[in-house]
C-alpha atoms as a PDB file:
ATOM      1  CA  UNK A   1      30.166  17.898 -12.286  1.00  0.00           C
ATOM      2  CA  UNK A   2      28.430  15.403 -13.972  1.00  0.00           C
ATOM      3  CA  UNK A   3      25.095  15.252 -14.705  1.00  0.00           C
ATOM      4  CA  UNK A   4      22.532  12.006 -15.057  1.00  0.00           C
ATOM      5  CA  UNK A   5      21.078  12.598 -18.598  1.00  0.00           C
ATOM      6  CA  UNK A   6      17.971  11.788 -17.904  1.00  0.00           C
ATOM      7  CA  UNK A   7      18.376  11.051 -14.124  1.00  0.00           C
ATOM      8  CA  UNK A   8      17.648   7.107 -14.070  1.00  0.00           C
ATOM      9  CA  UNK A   9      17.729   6.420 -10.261  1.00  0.00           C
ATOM     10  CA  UNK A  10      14.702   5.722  -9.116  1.00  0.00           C
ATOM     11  CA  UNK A  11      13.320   1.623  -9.218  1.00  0.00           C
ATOM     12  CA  UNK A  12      10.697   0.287  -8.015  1.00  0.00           C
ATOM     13  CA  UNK A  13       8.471  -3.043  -7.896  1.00  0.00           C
ATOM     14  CA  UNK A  14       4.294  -3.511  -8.177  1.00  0.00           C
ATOM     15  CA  UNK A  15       3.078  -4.888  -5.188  1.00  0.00           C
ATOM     16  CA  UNK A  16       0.308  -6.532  -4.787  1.00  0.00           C
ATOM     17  CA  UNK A  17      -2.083  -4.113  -3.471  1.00  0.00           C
ATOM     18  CA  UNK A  18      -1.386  -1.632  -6.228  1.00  0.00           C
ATOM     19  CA  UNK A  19      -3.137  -4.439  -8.398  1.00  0.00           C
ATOM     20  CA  UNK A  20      -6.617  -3.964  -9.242  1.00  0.00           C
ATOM     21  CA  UNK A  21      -9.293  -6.284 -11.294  1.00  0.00           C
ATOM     22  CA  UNK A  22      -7.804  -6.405 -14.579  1.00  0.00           C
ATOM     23  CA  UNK A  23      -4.959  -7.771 -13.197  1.00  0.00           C
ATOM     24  CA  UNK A  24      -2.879  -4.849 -13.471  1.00  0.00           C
ATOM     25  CA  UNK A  25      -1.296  -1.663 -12.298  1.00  0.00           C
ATOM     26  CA  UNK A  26      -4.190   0.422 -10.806  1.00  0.00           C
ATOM     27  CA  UNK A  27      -4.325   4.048 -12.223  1.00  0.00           C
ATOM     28  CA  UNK A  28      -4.365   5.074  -8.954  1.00  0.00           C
ATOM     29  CA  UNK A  29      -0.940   3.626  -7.936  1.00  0.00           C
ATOM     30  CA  UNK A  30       0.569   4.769 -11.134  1.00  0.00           C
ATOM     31  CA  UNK A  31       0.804   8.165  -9.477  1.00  0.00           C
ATOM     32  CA  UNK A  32       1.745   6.787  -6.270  1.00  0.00           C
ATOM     33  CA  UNK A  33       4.789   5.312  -8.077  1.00  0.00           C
ATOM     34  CA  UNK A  34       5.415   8.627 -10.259  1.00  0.00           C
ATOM     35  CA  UNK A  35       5.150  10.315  -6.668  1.00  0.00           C
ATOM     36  CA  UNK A  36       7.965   7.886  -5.036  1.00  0.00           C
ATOM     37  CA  UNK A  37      10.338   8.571  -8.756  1.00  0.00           C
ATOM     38  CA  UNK A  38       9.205  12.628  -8.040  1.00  0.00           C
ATOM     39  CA  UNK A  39      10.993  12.138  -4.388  1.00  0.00           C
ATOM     40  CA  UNK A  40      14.058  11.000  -5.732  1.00  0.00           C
ATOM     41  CA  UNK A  41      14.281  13.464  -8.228  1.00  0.00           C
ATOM     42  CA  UNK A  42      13.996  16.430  -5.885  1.00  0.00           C
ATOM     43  CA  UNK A  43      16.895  14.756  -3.881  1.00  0.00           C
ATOM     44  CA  UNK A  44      18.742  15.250  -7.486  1.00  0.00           C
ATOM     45  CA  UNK A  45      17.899  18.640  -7.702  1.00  0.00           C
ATOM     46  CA  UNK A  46      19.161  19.603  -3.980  1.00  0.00           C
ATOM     47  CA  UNK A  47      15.431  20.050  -2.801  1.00  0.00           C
ATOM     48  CA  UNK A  48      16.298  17.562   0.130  1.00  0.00           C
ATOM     49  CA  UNK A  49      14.754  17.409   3.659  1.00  0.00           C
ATOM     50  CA  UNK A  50      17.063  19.290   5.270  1.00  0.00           C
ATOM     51  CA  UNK A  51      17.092  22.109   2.770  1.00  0.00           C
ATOM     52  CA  UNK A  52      13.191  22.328   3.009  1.00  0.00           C
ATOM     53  CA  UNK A  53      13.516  22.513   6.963  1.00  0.00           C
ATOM     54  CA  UNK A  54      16.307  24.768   6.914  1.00  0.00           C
ATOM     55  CA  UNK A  55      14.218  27.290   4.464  1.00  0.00           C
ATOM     56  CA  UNK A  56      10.989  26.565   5.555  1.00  0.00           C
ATOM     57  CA  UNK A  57       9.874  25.562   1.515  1.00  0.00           C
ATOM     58  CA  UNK A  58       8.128  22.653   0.024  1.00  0.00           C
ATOM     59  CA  UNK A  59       6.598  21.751  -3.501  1.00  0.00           C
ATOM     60  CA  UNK A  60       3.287  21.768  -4.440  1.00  0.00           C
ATOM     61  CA  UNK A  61       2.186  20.093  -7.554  1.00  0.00           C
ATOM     62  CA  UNK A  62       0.316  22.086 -10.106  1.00  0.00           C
ATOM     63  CA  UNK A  63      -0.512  20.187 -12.802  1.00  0.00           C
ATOM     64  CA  UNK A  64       0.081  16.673 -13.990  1.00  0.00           C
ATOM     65  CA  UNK A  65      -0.931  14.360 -16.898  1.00  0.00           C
ATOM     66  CA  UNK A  66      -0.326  10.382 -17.056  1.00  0.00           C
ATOM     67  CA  UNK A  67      -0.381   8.233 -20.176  1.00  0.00           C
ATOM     68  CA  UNK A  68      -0.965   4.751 -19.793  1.00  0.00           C
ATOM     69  CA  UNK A  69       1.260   2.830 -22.642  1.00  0.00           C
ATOM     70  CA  UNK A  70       1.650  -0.650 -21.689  1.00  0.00           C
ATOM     71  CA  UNK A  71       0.191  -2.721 -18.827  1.00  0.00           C
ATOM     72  CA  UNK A  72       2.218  -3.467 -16.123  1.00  0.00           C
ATOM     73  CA  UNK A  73       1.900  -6.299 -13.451  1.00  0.00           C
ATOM     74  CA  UNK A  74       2.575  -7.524  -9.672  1.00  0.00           C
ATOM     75  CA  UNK A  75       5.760  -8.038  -9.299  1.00  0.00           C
ATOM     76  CA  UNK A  76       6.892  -6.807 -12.103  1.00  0.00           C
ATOM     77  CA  UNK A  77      10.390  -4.413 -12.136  1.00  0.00           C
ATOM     78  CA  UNK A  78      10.236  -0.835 -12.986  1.00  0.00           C
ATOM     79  CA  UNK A  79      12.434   1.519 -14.043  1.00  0.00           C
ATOM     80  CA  UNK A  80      12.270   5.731 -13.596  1.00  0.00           C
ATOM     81  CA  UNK A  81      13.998   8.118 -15.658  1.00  0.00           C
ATOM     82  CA  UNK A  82      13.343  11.765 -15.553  1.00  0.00           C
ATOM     83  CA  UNK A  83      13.884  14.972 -17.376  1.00  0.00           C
ATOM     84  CA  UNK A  84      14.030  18.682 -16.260  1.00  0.00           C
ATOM     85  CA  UNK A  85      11.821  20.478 -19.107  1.00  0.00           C
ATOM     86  CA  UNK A  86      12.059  23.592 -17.872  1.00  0.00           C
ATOM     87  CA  UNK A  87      12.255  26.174 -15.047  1.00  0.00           C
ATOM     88  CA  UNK A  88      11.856  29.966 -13.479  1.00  0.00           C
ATOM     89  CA  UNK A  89      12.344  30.831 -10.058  1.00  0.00           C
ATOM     90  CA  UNK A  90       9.143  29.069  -8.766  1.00  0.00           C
ATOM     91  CA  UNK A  91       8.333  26.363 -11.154  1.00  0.00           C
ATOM     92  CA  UNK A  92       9.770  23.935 -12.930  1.00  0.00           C
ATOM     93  CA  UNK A  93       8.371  21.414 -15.431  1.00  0.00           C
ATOM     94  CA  UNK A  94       9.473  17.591 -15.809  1.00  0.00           C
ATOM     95  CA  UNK A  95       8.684  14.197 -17.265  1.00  0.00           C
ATOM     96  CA  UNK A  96       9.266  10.895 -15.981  1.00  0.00           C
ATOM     97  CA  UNK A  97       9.209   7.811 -17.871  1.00  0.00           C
ATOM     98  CA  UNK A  98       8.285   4.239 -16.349  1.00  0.00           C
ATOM     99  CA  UNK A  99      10.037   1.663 -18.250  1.00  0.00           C
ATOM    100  CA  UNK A 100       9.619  -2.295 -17.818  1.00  0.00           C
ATOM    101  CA  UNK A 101      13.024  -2.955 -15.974  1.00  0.00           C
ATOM    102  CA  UNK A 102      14.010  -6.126 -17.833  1.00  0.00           C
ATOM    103  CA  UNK A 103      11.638  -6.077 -20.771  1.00  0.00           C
ATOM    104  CA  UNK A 104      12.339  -2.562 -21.361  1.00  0.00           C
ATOM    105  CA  UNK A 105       8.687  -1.264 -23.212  1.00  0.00           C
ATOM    106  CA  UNK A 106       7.564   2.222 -21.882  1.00  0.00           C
ATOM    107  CA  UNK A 107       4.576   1.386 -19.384  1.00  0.00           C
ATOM    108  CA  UNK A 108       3.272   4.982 -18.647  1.00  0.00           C
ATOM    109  CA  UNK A 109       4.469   8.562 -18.461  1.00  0.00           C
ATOM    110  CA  UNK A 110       4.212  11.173 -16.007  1.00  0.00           C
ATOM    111  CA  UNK A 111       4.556  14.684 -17.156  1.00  0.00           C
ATOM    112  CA  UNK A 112       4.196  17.311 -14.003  1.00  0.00           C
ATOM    113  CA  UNK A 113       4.492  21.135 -13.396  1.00  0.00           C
ATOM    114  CA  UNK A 114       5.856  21.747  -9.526  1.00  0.00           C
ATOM    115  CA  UNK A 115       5.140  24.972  -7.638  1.00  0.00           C
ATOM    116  CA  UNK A 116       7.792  26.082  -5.151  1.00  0.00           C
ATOM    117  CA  UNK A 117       6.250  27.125  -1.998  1.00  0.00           C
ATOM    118  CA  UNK A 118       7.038  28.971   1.214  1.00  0.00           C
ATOM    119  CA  UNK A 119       5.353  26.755   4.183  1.00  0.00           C
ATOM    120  CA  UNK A 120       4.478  30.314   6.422  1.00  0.00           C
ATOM    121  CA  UNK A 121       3.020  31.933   3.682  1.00  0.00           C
ATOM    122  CA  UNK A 122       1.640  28.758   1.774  1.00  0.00           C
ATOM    123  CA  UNK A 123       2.762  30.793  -1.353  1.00  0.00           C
ATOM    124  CA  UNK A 124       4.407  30.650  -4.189  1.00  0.00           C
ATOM    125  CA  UNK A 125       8.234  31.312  -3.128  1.00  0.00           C
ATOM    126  CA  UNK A 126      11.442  31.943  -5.057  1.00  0.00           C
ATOM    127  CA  UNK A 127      13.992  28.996  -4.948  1.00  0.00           C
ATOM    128  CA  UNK A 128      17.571  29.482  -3.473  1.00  0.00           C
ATOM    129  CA  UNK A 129      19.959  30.519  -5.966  1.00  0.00           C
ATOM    130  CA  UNK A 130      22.290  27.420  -5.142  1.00  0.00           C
ATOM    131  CA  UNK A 131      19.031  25.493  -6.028  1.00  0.00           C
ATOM    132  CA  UNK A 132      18.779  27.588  -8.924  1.00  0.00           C
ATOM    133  CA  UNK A 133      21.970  27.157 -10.296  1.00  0.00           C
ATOM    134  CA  UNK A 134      21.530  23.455  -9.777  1.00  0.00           C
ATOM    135  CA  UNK A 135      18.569  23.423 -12.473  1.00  0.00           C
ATOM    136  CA  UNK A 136      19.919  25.488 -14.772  1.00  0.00           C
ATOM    137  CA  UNK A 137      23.476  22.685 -14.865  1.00  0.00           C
ATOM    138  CA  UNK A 138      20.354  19.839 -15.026  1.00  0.00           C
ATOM    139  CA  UNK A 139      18.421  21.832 -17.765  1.00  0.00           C
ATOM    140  CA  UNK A 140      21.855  22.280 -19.750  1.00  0.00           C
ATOM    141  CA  UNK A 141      22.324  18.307 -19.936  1.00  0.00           C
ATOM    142  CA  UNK A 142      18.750  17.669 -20.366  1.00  0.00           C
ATOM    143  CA  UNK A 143      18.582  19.679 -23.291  1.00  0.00           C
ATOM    144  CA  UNK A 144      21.123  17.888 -25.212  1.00  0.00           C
ATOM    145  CA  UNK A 145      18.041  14.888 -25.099  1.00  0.00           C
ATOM    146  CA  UNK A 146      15.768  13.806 -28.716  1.00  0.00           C
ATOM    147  CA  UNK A 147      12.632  15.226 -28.417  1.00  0.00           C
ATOM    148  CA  UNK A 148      10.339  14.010 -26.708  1.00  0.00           C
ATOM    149  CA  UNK A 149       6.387  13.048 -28.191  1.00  0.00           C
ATOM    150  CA  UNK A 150       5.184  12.505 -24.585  1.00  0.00           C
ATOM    151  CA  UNK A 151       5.833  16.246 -23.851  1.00  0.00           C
ATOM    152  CA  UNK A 152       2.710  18.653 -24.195  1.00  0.00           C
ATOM    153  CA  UNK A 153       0.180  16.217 -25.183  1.00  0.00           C
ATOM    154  CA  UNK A 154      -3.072  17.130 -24.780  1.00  0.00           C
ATOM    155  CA  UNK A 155      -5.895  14.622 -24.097  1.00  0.00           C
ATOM    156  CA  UNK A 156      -9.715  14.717 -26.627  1.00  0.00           C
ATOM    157  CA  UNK A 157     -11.452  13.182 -29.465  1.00  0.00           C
ATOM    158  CA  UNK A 158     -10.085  14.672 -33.024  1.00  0.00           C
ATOM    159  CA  UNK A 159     -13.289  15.260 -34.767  1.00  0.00           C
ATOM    160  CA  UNK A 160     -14.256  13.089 -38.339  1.00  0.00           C
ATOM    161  CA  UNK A 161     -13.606  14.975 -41.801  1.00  0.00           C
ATOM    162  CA  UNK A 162     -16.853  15.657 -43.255  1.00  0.00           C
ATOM    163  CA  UNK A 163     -17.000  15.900 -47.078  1.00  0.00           C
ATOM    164  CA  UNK A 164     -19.973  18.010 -48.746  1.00  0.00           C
ATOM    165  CA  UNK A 165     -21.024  15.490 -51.610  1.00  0.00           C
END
């Protein structure tokens, strides 16, 4: 089986009313995008429609950060990739990168912790071992990536050296 390393699927163009008075990308509709690349992903991992119906599961979304690299305009292409971080039997932890898709500069990244969740309980539920299995094969390619400086970062002002004199 092979295995997209990072999964680069998902593209997408800004429209119009994702634009806001700078002329660019909204940071709004940055996670509106992320959210549209975090769709196709879950297809990737097996976490399809079907499979949520048929188990009665969902994701939640825990935690997310954004960073905002390079501006981005209407009508410009974009580009997705994303990469399984890690994973236990309820979470798992991924980045996505928005690329220009002809220029080819990093625009923003998306780095998100998902909660796996039972919908009758609304609970934090243990994923299907066939889904399981599935991250762990993802995880084992995704590994084999550089690391990545986007990965952990946390947001704050470093504080000025003061020197006694």
């Amino acid at each position: 089986m092979s295995i997209a390393t990072p999964f680069d699927e998902f593209r997408a163009t800004v429209k119009l009313e994702w634009i806001d008075n700078n002329n660019h990308l909204n940071m709004g509709y940055y996670m509106v995008v992320f959210d549209l690349a975090t769709d196709e992903f879950m297809k990737f991992i097996h976490l399809t429609g079907p499979h949520r119906r048929e188990h009665q599961v969902t994701t939640f979304s825990l935690e997310g950060h954004i960073t905002y690299n390079r501006e981005i305009s209407e009508g410009e292409p974009m580009r997705f990739t994303t990469r399984l971080l890690e994973f236990d039997e309820k979470r798992f932890h991924y980045i996505h990168h928005m690329y220009h898709a002809e220029e080819g500069y990093l625009a923003s990244t998306n780095e998100l912790m998902s909660l796996h969740v039972s919908l009758a309980t609304r609970r934090a539920t243990a994923m299907q071992p066939a889904i399981m299995e599935r991250l762990a094969a993802i995880k084992t390619a995704h590994d084999a990536l550089p690391p990545d400086p986007y990965i952990g970062r946390l947001i704050g002002l470093r504080a000025k050296a003061t020197t006694n004199t």
